[in-house]
Every structure is written in C-alpha cells, then in structure tokens.
C-alpha atoms as a PDB file:
ATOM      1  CA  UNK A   1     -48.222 -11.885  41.981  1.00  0.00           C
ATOM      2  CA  UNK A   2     -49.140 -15.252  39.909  1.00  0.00           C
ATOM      3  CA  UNK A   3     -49.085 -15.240  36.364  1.00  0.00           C
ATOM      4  CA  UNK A   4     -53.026 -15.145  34.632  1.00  0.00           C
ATOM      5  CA  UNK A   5     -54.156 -18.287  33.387  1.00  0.00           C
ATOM      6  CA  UNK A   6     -54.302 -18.025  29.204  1.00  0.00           C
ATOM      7  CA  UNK A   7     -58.172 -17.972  27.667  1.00  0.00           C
ATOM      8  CA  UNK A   8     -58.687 -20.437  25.540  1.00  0.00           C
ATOM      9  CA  UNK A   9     -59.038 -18.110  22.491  1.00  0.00           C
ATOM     10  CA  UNK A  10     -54.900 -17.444  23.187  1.00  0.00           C
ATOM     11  CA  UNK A  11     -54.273 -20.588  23.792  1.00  0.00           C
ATOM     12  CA  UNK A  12     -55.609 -21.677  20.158  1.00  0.00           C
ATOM     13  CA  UNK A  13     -54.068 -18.351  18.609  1.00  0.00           C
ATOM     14  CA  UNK A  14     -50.558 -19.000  19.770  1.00  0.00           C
ATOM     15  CA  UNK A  15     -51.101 -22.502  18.459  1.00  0.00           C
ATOM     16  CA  UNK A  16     -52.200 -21.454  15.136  1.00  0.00           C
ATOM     17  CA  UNK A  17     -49.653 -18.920  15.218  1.00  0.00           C
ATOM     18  CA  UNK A  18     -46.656 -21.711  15.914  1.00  0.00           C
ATOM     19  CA  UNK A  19     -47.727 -24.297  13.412  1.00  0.00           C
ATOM     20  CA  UNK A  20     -48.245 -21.508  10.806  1.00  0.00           C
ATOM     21  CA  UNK A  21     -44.296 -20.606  11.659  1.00  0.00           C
ATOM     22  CA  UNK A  22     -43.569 -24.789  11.234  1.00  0.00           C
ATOM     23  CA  UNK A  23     -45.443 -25.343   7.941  1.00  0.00           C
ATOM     24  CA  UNK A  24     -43.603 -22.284   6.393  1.00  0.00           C
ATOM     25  CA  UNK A  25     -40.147 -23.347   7.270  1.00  0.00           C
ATOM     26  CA  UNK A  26     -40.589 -26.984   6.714  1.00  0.00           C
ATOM     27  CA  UNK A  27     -40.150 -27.353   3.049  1.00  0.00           C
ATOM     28  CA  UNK A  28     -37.004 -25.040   2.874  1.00  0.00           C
ATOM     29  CA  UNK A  29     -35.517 -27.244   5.885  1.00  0.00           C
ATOM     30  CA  UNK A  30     -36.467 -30.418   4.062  1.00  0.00           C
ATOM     31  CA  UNK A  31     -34.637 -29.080   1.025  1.00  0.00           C
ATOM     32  CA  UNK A  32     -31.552 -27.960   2.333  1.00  0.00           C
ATOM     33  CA  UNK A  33     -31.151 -31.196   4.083  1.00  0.00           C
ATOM     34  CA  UNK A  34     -31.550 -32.678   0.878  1.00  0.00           C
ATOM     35  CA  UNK A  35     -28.961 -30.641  -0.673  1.00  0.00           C
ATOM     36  CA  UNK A  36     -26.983 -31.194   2.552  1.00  0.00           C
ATOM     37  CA  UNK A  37     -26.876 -34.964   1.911  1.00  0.00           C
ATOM     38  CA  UNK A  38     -26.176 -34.965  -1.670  1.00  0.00           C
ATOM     39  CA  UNK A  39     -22.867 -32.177  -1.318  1.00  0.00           C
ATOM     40  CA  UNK A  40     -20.821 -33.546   1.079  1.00  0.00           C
ATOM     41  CA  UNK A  41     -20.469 -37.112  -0.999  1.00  0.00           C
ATOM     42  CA  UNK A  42     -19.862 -34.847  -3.890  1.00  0.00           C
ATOM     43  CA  UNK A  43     -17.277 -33.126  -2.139  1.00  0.00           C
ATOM     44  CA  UNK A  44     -15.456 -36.066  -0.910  1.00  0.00           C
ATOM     45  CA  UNK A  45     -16.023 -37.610  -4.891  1.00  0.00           C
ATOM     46  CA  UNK A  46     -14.163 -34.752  -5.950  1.00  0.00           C
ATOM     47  CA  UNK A  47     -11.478 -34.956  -3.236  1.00  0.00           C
ATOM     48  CA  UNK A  48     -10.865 -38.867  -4.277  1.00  0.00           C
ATOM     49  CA  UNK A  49     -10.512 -37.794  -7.609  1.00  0.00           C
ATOM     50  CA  UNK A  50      -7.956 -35.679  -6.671  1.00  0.00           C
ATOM     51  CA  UNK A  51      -6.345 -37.637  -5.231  1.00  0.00           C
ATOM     52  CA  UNK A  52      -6.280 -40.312  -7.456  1.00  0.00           C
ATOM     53  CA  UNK A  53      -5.130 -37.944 -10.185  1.00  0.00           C
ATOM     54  CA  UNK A  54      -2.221 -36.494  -8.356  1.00  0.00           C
ATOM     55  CA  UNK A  55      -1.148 -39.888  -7.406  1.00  0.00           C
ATOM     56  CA  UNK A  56      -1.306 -41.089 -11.351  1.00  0.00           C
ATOM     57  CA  UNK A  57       0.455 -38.376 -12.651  1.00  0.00           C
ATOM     58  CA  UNK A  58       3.952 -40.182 -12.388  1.00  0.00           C
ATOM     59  CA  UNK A  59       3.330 -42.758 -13.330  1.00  0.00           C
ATOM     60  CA  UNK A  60       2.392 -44.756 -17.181  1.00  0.00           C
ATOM     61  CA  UNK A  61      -0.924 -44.450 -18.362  1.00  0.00           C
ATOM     62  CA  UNK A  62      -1.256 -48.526 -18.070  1.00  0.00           C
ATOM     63  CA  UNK A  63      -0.493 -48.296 -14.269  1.00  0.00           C
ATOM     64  CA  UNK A  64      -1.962 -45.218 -12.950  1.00  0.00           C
ATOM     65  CA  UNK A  65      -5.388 -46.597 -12.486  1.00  0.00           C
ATOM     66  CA  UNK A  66      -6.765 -49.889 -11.513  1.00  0.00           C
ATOM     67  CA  UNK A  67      -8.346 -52.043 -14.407  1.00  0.00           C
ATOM     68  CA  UNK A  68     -12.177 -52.247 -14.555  1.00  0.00           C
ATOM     69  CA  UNK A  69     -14.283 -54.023 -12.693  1.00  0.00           C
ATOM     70  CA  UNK A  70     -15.878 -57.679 -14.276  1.00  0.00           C
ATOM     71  CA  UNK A  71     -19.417 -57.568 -15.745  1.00  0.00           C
ATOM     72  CA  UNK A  72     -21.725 -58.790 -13.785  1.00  0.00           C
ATOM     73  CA  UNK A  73     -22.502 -62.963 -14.590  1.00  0.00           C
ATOM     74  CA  UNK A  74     -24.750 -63.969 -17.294  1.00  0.00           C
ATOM     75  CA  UNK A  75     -26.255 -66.233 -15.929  1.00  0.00           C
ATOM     76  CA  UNK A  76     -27.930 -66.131 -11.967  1.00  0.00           C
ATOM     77  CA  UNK A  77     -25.690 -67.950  -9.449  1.00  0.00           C
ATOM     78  CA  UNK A  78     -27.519 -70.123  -7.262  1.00  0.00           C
ATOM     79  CA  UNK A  79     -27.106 -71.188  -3.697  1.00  0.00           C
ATOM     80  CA  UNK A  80     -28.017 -74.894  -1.782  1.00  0.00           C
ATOM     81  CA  UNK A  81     -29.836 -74.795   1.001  1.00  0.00           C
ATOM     82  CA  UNK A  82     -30.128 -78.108   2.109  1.00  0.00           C
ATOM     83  CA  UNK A  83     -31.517 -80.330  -0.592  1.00  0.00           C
ATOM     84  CA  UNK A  84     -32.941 -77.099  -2.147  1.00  0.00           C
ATOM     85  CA  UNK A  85     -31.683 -74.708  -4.947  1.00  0.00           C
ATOM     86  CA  UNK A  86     -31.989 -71.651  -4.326  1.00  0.00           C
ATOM     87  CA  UNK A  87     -31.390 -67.986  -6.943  1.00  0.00           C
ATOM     88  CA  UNK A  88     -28.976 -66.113  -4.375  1.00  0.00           C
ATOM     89  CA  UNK A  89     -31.229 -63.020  -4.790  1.00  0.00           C
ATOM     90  CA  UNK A  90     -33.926 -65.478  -2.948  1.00  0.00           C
ATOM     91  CA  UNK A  91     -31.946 -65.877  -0.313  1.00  0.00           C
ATOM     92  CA  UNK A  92     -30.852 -62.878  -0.069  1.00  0.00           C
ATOM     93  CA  UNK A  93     -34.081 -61.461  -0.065  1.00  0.00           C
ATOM     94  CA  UNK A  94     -32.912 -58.653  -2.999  1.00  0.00           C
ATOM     95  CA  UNK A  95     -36.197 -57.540  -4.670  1.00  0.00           C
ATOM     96  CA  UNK A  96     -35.495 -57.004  -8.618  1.00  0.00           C
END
C-alpha cells in the first residue's frame, strides 16, 4: 500500500513545529559552545601553571621562572619598501 501524500496544512505544521524546536534550543547551544571554547584554554592555563610551579619548586627564586618580556618600542618601527617608508603596521595591514 503507498504511503498518502501530506496536505499542505501538515506540511506547514510540521515545519512550524521543527523550527519552533530549532529557535528554542539555539541560544542554549550557542552558549554552551561558548563556554565550551573558553574552558578548555582555561584548563590547559591551569595545567601549564602547574606545571611550571612543580618544576620551580627546586629550584632559587631568581631561576625558577623566565625574566619578563621587553616593553613594547616607543617609538613605531618602520619598514622600506623600495624607495618608500613604510609604519610596519601598514604593511602589515594591523588595524589600530
């Protein structure tokens, strides 16, 4: 026996019905993948940490970690392109 050809009217309800599911579980998906992204860094953060502390804990406070890093230059530093002078974040194409 072949299967009945849906009305229109059930056609449009099992639509409605569908996207009413997908708009009701779309902002709880959208924030638990945004929790999703932001805890696994965390976790490995805390695991370098770790890490880092077990491995300084023999050793003199002067040595244990590395020194910090350099401030960044005062003044812009600037690139040559030919017989042009150039800010590096030009050519770089880094928006401020």
């Amino acid at each position: 026996m072949p299967a009945r050809q849906l009305s229109p009217v059930e056609v449009a309800l099992g639509v409605s019905l569908a996207g009413c599911v997908v708009l009701s579980a779309a902002p709880a998906f959208v924030t638990n993948l945004r929790a999703s992204r932001l805890s696994e860094p965390m976790d490995r953060l805390g695991e370098l940490a770790s890490r880092a502390t077990a491995r300084a804990a023999g050793e003199p406070v002067v040595t244990a970690y590395p020194g910090a890093a350099p401030l960044t230059p005062a003044a812009v530093p600037r690139v040559s392109v030919g017989d042009k002078v150039y800010a590096t974040e030009t050519v770089l194409a880094i928006s401020p």
